[in-house]
C-alpha atoms as a PDB file:
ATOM      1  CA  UNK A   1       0.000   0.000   0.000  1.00  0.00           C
ATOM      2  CA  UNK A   2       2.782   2.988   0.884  1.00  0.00           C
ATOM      3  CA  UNK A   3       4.509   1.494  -2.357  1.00  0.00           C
ATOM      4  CA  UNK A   4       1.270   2.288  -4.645  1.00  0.00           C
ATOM      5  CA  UNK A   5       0.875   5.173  -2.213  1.00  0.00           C
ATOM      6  CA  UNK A   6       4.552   6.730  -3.106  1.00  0.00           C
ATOM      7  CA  UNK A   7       4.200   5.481  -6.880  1.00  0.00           C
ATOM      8  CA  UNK A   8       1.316   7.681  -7.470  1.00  0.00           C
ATOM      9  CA  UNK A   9       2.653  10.896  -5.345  1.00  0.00           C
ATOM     10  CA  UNK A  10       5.837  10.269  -7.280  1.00  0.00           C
ATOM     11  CA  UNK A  11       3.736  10.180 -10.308  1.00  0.00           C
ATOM     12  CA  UNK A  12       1.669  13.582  -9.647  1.00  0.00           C
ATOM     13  CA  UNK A  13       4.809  15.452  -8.936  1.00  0.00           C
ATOM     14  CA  UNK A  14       6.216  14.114 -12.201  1.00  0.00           C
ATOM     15  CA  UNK A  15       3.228  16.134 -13.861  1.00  0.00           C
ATOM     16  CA  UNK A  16       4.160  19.289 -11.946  1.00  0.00           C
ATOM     17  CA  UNK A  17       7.921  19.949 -13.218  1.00  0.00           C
ATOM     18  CA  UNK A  18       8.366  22.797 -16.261  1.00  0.00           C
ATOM     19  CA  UNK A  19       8.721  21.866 -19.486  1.00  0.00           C
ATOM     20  CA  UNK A  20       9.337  23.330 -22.849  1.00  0.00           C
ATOM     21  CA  UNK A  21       6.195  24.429 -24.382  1.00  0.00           C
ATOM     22  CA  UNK A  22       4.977  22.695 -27.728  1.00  0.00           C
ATOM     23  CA  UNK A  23       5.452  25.542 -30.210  1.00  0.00           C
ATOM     24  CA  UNK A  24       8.570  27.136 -29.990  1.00  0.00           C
ATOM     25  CA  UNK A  25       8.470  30.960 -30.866  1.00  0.00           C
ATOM     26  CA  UNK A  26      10.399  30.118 -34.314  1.00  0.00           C
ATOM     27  CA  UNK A  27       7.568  27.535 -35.206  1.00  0.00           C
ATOM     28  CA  UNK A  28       4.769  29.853 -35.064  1.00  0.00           C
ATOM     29  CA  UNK A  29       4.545  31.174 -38.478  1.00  0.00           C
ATOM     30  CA  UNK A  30       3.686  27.887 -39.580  1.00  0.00           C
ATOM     31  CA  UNK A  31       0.188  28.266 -37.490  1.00  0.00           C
ATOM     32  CA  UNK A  32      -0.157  31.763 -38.802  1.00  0.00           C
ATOM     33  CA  UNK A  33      -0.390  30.046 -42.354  1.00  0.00           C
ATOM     34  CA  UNK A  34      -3.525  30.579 -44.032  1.00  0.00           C
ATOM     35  CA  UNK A  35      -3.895  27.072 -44.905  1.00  0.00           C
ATOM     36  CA  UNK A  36      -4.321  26.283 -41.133  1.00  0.00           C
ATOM     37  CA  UNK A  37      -7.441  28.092 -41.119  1.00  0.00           C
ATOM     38  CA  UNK A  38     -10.666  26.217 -40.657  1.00  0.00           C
ATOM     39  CA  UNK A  39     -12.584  28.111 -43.276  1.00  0.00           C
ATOM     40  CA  UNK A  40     -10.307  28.310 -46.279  1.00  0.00           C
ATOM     41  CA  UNK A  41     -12.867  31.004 -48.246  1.00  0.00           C
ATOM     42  CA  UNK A  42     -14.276  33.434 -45.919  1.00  0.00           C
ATOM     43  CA  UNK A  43     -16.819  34.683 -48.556  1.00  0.00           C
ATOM     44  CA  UNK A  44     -18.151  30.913 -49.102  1.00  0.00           C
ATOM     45  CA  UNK A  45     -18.463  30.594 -45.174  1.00  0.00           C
ATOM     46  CA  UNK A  46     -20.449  33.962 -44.874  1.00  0.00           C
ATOM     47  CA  UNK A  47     -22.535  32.474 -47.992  1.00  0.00           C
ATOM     48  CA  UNK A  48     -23.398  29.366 -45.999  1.00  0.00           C
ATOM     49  CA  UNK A  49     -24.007  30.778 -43.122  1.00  0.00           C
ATOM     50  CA  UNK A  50     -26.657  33.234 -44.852  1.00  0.00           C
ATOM     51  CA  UNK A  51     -27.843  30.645 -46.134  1.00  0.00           C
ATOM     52  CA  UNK A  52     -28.255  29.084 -43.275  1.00  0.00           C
ATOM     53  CA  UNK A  53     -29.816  31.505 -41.039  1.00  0.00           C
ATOM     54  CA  UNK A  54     -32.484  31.752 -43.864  1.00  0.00           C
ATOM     55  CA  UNK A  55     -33.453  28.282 -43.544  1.00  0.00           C
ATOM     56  CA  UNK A  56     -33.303  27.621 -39.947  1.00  0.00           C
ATOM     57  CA  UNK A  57     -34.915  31.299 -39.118  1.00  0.00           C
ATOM     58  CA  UNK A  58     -31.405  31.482 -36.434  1.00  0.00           C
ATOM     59  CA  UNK A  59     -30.558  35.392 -37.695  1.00  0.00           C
ATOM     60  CA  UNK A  60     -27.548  36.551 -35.575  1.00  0.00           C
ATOM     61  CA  UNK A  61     -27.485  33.263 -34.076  1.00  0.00           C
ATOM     62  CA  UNK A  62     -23.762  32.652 -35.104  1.00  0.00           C
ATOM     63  CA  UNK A  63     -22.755  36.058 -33.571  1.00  0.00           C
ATOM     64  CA  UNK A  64     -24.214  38.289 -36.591  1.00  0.00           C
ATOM     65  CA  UNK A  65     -25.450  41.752 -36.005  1.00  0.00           C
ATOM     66  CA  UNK A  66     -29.205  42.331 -35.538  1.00  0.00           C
ATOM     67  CA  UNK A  67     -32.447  42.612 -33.356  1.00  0.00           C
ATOM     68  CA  UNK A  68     -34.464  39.850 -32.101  1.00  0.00           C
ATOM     69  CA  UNK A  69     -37.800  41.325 -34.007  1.00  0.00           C
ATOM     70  CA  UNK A  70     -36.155  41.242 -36.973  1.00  0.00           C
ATOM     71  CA  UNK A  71     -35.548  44.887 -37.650  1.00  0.00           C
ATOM     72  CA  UNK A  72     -31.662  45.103 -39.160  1.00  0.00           C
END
């Protein structure tokens, strides 16, 4: 029992010691790269979502601008 006892303290104290972080500062260029983005063509996305708002009657529901009576 103290030897599962010490395994796991030695375990959780493992966890706490500093370490490098993923992206180094000369790798982060590579995330700024537009192909990383999740939606490759803005306009197409703002189309869609247009598009969607219209059918599912969700105006501003993704964060657009607007009123809830409908009044833009």
């Amino acid at each position: 029992m103290k030897a599962l006892t010490l395994a796991l303290m030695l375990l959780l104290l493992a966890g706490c010691t500093p370490i490098e972080p993923w992206v180094k500062p000369y790798e982060r260029n590579f995330l700024a790269d537009p192909i990383m983005r999740l939606d490759r063509d803005p306009i197409a996305t703002a189309y869609l979502n247009h598009v969607f708002e219209a059918r599912e009657g969700a105006r501003g529901a993704l964060g657009g601008d607007g009123g809830g009576c409908g009044c833009n």
